[in-house]
C-alpha atoms as a PDB file:
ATOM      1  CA  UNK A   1       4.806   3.662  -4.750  1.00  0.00           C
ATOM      2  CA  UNK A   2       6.837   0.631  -5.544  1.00  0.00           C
ATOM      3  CA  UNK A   3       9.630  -1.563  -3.505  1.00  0.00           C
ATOM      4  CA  UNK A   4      12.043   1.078  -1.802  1.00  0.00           C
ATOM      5  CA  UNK A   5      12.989   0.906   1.882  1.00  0.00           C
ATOM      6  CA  UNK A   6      10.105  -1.142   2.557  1.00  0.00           C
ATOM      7  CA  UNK A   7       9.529  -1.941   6.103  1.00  0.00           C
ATOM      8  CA  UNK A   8       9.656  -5.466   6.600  1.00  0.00           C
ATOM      9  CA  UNK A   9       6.186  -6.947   6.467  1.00  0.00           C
ATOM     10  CA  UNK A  10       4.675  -9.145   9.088  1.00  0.00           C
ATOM     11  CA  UNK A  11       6.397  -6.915  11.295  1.00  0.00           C
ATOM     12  CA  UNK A  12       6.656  -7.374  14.780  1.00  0.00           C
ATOM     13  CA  UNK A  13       7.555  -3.979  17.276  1.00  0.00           C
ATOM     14  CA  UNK A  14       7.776  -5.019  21.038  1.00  0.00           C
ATOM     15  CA  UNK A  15       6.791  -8.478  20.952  1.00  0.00           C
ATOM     16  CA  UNK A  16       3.524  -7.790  18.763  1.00  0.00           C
ATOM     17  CA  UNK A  17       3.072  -8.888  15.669  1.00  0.00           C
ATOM     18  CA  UNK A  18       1.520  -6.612  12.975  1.00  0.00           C
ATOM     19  CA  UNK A  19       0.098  -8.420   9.484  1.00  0.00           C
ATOM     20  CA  UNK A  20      -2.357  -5.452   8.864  1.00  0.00           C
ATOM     21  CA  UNK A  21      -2.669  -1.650   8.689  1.00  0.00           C
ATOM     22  CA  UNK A  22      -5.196   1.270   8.311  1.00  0.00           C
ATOM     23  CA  UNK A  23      -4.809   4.324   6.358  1.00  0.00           C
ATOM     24  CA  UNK A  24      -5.451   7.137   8.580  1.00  0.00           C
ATOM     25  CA  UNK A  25      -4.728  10.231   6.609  1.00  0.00           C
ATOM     26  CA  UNK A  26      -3.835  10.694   2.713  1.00  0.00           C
ATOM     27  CA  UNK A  27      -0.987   8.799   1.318  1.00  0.00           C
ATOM     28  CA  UNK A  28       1.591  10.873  -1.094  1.00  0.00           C
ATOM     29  CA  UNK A  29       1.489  10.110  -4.439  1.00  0.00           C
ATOM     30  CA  UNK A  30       1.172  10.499  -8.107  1.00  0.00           C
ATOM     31  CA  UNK A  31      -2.496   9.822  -8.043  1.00  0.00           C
ATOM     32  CA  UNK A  32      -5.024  12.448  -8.104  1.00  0.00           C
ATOM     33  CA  UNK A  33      -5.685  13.927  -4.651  1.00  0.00           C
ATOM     34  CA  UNK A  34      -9.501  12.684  -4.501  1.00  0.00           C
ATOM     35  CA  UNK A  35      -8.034   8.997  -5.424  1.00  0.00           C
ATOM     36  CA  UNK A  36      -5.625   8.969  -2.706  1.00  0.00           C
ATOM     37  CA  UNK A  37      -8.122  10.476   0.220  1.00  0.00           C
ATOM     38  CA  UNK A  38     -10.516   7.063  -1.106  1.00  0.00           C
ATOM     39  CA  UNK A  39      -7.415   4.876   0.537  1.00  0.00           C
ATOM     40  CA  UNK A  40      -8.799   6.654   3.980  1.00  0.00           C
ATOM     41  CA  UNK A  41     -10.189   4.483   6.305  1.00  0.00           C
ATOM     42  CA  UNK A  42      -9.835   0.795   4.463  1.00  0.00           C
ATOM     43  CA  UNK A  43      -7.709  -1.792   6.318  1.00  0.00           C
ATOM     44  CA  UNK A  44      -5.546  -3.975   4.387  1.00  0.00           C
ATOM     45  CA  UNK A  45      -2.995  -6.958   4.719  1.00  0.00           C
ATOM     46  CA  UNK A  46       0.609  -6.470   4.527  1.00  0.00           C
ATOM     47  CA  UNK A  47       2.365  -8.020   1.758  1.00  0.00           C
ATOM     48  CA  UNK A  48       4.349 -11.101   2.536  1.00  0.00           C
ATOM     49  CA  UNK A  49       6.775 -12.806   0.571  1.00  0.00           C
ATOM     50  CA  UNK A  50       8.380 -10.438  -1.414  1.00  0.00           C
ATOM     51  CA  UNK A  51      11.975 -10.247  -3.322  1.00  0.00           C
ATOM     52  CA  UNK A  52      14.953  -8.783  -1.737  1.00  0.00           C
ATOM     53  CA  UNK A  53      15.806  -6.395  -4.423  1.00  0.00           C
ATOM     54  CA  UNK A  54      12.990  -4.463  -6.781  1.00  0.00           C
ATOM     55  CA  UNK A  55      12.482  -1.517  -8.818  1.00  0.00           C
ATOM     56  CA  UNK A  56      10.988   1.594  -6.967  1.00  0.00           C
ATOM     57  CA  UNK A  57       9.146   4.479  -9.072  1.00  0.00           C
ATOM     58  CA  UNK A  58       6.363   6.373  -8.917  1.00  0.00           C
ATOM     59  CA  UNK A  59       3.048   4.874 -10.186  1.00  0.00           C
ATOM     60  CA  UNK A  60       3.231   7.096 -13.311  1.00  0.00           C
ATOM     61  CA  UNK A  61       6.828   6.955 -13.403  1.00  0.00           C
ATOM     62  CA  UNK A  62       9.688   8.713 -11.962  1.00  0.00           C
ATOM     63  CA  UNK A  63      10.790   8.776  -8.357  1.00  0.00           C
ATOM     64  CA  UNK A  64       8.592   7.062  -5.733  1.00  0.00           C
ATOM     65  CA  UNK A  65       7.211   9.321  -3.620  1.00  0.00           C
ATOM     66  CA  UNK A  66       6.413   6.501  -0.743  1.00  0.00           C
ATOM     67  CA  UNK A  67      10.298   5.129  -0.357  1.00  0.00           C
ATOM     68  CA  UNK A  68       9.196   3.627   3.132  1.00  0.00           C
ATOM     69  CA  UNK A  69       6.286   2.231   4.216  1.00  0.00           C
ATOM     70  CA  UNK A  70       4.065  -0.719   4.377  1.00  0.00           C
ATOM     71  CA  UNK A  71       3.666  -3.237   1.004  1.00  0.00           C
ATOM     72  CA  UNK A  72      -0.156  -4.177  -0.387  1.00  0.00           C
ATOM     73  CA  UNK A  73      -0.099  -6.361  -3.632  1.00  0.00           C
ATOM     74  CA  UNK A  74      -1.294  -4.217  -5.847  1.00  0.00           C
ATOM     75  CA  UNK A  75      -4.418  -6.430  -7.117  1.00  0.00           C
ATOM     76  CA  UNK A  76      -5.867  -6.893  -3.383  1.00  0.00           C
ATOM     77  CA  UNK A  77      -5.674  -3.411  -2.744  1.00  0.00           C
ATOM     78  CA  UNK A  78      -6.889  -2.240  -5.869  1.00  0.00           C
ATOM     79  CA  UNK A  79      -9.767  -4.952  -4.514  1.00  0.00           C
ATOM     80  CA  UNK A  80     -10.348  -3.579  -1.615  1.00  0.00           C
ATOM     81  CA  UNK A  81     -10.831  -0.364  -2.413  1.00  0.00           C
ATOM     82  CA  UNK A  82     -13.088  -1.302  -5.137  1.00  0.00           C
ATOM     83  CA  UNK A  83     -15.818  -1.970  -2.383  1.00  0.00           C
ATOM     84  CA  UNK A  84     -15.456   1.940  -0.877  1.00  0.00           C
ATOM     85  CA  UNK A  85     -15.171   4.037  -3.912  1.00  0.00           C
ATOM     86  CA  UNK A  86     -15.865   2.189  -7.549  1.00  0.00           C
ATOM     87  CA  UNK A  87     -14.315   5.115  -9.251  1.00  0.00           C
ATOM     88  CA  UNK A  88     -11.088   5.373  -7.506  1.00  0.00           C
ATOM     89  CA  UNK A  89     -10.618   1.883  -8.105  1.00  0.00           C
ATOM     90  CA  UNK A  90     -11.021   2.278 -11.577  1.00  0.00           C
ATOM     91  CA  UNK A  91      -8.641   4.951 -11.928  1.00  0.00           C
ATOM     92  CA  UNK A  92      -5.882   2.632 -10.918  1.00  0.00           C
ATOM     93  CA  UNK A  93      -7.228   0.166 -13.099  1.00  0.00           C
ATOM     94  CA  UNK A  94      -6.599   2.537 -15.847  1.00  0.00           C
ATOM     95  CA  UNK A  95      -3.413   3.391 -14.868  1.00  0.00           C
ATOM     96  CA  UNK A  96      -1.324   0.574 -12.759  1.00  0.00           C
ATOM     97  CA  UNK A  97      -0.761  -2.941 -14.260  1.00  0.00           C
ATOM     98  CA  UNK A  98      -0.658  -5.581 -11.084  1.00  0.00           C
ATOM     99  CA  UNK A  99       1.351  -7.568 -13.266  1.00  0.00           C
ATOM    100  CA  UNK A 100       3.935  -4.505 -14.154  1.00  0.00           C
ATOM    101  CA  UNK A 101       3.577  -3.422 -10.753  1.00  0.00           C
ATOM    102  CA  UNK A 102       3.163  -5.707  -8.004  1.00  0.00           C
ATOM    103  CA  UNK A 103       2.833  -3.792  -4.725  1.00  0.00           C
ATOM    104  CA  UNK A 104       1.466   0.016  -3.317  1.00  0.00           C
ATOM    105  CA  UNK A 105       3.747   0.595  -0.871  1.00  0.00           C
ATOM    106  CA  UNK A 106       1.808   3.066   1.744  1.00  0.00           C
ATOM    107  CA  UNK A 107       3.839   5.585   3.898  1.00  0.00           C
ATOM    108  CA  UNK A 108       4.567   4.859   7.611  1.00  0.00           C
ATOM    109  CA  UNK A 109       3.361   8.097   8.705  1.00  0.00           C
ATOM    110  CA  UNK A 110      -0.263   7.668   6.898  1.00  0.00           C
ATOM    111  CA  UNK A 111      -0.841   3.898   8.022  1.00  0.00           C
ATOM    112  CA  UNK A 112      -1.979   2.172  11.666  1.00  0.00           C
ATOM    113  CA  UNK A 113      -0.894  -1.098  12.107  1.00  0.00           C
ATOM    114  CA  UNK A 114      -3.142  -3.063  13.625  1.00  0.00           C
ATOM    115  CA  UNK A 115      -2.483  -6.061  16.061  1.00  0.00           C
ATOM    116  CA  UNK A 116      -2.778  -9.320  14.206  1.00  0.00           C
ATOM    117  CA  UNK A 117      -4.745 -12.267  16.159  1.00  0.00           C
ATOM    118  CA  UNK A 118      -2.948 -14.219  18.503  1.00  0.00           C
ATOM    119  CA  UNK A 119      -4.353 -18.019  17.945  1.00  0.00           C
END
């Protein structure tokens, strides 16, 4: 779940601008399966701003298993999820450094993107 293949973020398909997405189903991963179904359901930003070139591995090392998909900074999302299951949260907390590793990258197939406000 780090930097591989990333689709861009702020993203715009058709005209429409996407700065946000849902996770609809479970996301692959290195996490245990009943941390990765807590990422169902929570909406969170796309990452902006990030280098051209990164690292990607696996959040307990080894090969990513999320090469393309959508970026969350790590801390946010770790955040976020916080609010729907405390003990989820605190198995990442235990296990991923935001400083060591900046962004979750979510697969494309598991995420909705959802329409950013027009102003």
């Amino acid at each position: 779940m780090f930097l591989e293949g990333i689709v861009p973020h702020k993203q715009t398909i058709g005209g429409t601008p996407w700065h946000k997405k849902k996770i609809i189903d479970v996301p692959p991963g290195q996490a245990p399966e009943w941390v990765r179904k807590a990422w169902i359901g929570l909406v969170m930003p796309v990452a902006e701003n990030l280098p051209t070139h990164t690292i990607a591995m696996g959040v307990l090392g080894g090969k990513a298993e999320n090469p393309n998909g959508y970026p969350v900074e790590t801390s946010i999302a770790i955040q976020i999820l916080k609010e729907k299951s405390p003990d989820a949260a605190q198995w990442w907390t235990e296990h991923v450094s935001p400083i060591f590793m900046r962004w979750l990258i979510f697969k494309e197939e598991v995420c909705q993107l959802i329409q950013s406000e027009t102003k």
